[in-house]
N, C-alpha and C. Protein backbone atom coordinates (compact mmCIF):
# COMPACT_ATOMS: atom_id res chain seq x y z
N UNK A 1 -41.51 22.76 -10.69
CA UNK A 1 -40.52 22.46 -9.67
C UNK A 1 -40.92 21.21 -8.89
N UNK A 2 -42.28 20.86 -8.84
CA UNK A 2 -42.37 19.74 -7.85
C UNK A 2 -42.27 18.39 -8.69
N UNK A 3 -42.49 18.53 -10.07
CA UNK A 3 -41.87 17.25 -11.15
C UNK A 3 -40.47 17.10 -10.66
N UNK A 4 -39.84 18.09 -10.45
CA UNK A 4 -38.06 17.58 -10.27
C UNK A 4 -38.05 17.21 -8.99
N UNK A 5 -38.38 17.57 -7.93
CA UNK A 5 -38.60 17.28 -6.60
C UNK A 5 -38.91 15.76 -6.61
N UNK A 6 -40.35 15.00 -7.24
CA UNK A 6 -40.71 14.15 -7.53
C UNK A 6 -39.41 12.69 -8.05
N UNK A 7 -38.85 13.59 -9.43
CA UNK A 7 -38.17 13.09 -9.86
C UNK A 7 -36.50 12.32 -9.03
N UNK A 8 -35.97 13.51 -8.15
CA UNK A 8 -35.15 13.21 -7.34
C UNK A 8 -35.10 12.40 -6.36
N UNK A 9 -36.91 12.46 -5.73
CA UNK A 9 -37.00 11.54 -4.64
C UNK A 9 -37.29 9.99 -5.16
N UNK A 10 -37.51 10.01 -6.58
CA UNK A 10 -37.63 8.31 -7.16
C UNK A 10 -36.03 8.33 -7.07
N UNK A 11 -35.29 8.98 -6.87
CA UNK A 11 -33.87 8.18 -8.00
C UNK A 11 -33.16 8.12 -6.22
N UNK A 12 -33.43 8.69 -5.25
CA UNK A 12 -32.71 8.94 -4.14
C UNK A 12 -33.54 7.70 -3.55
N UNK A 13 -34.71 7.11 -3.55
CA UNK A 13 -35.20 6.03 -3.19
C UNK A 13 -35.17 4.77 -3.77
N UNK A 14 -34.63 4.53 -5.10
CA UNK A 14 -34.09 3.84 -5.43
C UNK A 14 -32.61 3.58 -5.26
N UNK A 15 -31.95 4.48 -5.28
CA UNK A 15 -30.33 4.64 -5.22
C UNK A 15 -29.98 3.97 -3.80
N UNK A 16 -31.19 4.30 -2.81
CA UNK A 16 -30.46 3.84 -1.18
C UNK A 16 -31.30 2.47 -1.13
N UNK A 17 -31.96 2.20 -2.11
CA UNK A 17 -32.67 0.88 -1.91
C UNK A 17 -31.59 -0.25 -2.01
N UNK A 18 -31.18 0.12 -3.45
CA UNK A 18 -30.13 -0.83 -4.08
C UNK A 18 -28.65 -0.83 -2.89
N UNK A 19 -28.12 -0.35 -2.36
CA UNK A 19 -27.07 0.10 -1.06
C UNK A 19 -28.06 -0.89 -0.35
N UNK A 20 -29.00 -0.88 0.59
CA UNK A 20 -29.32 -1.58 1.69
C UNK A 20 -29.46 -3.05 1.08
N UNK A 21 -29.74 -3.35 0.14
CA UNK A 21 -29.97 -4.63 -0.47
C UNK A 21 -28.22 -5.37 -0.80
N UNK A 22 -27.56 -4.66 -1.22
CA UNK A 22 -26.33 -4.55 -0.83
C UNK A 22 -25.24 -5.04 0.56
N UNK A 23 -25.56 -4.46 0.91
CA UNK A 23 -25.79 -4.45 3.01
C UNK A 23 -26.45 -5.78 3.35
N UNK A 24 -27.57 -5.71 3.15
CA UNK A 24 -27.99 -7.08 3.58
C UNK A 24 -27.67 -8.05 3.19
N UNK A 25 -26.96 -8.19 1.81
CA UNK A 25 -26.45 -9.48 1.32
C UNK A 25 -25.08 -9.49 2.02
N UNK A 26 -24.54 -8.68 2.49
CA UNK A 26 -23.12 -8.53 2.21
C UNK A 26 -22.79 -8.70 4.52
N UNK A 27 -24.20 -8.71 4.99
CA UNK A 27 -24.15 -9.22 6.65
C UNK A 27 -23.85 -7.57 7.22
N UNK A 28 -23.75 -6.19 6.70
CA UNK A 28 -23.34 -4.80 6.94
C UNK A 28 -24.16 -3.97 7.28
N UNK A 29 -23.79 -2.77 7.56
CA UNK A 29 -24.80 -1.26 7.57
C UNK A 29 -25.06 -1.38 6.25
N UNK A 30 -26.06 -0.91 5.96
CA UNK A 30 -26.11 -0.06 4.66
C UNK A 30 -25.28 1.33 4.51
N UNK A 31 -25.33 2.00 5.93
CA UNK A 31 -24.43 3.23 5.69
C UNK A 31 -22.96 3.07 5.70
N UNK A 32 -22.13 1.99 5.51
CA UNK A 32 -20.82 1.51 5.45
C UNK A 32 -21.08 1.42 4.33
N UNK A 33 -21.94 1.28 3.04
CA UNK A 33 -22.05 0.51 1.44
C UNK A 33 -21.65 2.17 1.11
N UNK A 34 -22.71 3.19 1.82
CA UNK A 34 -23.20 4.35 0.96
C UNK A 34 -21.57 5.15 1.19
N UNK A 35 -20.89 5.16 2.09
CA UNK A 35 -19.73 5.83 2.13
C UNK A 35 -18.56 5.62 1.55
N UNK A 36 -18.76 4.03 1.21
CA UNK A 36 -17.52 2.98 0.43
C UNK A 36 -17.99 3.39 -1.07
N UNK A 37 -18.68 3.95 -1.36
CA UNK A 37 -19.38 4.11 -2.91
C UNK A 37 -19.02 5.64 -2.71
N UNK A 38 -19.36 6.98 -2.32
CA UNK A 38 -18.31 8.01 -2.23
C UNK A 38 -17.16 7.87 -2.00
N UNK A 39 -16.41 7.37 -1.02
CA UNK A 39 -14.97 7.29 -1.06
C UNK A 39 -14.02 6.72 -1.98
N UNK A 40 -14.89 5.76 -3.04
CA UNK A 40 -14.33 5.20 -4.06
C UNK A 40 -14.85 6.35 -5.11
N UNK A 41 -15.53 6.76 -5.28
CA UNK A 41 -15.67 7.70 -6.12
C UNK A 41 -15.12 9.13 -6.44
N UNK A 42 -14.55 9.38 -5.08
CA UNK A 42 -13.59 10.40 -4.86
C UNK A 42 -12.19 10.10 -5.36
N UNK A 43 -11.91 8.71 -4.54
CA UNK A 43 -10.63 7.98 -4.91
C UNK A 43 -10.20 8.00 -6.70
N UNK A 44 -11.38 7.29 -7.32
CA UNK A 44 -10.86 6.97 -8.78
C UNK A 44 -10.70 8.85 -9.43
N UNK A 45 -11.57 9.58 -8.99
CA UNK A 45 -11.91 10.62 -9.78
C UNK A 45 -10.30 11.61 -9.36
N UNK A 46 -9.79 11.27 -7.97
CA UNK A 46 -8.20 12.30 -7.84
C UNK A 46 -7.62 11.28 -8.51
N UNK A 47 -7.32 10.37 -8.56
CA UNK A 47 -6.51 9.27 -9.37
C UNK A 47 -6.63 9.93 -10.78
N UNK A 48 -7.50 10.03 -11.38
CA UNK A 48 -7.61 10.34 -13.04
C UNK A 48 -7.38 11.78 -13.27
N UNK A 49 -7.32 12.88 -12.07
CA UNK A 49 -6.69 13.65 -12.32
C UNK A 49 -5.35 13.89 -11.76
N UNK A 50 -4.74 12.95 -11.15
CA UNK A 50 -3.53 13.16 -10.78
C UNK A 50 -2.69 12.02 -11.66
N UNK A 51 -2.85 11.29 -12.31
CA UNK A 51 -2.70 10.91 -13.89
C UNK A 51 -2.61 11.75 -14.96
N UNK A 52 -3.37 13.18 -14.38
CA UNK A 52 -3.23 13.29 -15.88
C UNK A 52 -2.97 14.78 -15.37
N UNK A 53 -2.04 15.16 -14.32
CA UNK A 53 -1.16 16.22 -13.65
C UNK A 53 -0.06 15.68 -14.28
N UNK A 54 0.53 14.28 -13.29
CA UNK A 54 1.82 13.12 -13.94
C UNK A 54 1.89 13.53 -15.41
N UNK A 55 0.98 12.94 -16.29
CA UNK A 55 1.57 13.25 -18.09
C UNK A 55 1.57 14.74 -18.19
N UNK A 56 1.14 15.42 -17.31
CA UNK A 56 1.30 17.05 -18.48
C UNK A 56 2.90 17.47 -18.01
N UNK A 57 3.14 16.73 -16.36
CA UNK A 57 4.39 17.52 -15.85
C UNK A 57 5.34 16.63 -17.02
N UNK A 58 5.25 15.46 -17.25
CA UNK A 58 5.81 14.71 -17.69
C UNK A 58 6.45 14.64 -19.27
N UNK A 59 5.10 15.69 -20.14
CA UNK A 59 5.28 15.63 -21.22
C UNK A 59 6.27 16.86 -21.47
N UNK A 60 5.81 18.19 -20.09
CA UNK A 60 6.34 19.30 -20.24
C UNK A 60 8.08 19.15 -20.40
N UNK A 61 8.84 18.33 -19.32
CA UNK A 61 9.95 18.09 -19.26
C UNK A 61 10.71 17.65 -20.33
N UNK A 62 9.83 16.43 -21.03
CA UNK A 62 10.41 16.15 -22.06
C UNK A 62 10.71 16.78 -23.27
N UNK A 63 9.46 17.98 -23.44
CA UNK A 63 9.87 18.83 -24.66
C UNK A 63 11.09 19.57 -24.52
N UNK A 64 11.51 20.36 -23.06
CA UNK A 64 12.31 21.33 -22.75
C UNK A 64 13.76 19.97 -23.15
N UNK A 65 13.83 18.91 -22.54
CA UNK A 65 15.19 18.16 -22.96
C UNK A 65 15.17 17.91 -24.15
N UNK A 66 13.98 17.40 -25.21
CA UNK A 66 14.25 17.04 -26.16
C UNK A 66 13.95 18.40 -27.41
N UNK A 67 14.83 19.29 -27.10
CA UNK A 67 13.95 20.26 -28.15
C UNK A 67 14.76 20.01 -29.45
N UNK A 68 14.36 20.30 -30.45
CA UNK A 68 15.14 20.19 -31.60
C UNK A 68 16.25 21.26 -32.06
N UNK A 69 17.58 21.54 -31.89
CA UNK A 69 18.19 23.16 -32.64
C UNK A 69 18.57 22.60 -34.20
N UNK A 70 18.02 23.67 -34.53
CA UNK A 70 19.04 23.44 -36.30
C UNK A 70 20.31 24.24 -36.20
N UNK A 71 20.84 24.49 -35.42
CA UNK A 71 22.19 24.81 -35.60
C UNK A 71 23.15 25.33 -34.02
N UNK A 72 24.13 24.97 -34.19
CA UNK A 72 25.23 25.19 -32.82
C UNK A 72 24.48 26.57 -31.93
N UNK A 73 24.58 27.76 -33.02
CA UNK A 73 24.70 28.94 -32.50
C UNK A 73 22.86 29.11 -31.54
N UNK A 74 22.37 28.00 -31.81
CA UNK A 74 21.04 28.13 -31.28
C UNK A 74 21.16 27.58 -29.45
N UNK A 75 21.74 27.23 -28.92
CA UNK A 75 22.31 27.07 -27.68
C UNK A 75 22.14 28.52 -26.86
């Protein structure tokens, strides 16, 4: 358990390194970088599922209008 512990605190000390280096180029907080990087990540991730809500409602409709009958009495 303390290898993963280990392991998390390299990637969480690198991860906020790269954000403040970020920040500093950019004249900012660093904690304005780290929230703009979740909120975009939230953003794209409902986007790609509300894309792909849009095609299922989308595809659903179209089967019900376009269904095929082989014959009158199928109405």
């Amino acid at each position: 358990m303390n290898v993963l512990y280990q392991l998390l605190y390299y990637f969480q000390k690198r991860g906020f390194e790269v954000c403040r280096r970020i920040a500093e180029r950019m004249g900012i907080r660093a904690r304005v970088v780290r929230t703009s990087f979740i909120y975009l990540t939230f953003v794209t991730l409902g986007f790609g599922f509300a894309l792909y809500l849009f095609l299922a409602f989308w595809l659903k409709i179209k089967d019900l209008v376009y269904t095929k009958r082989t014959s009158v009495f199928d109405l």
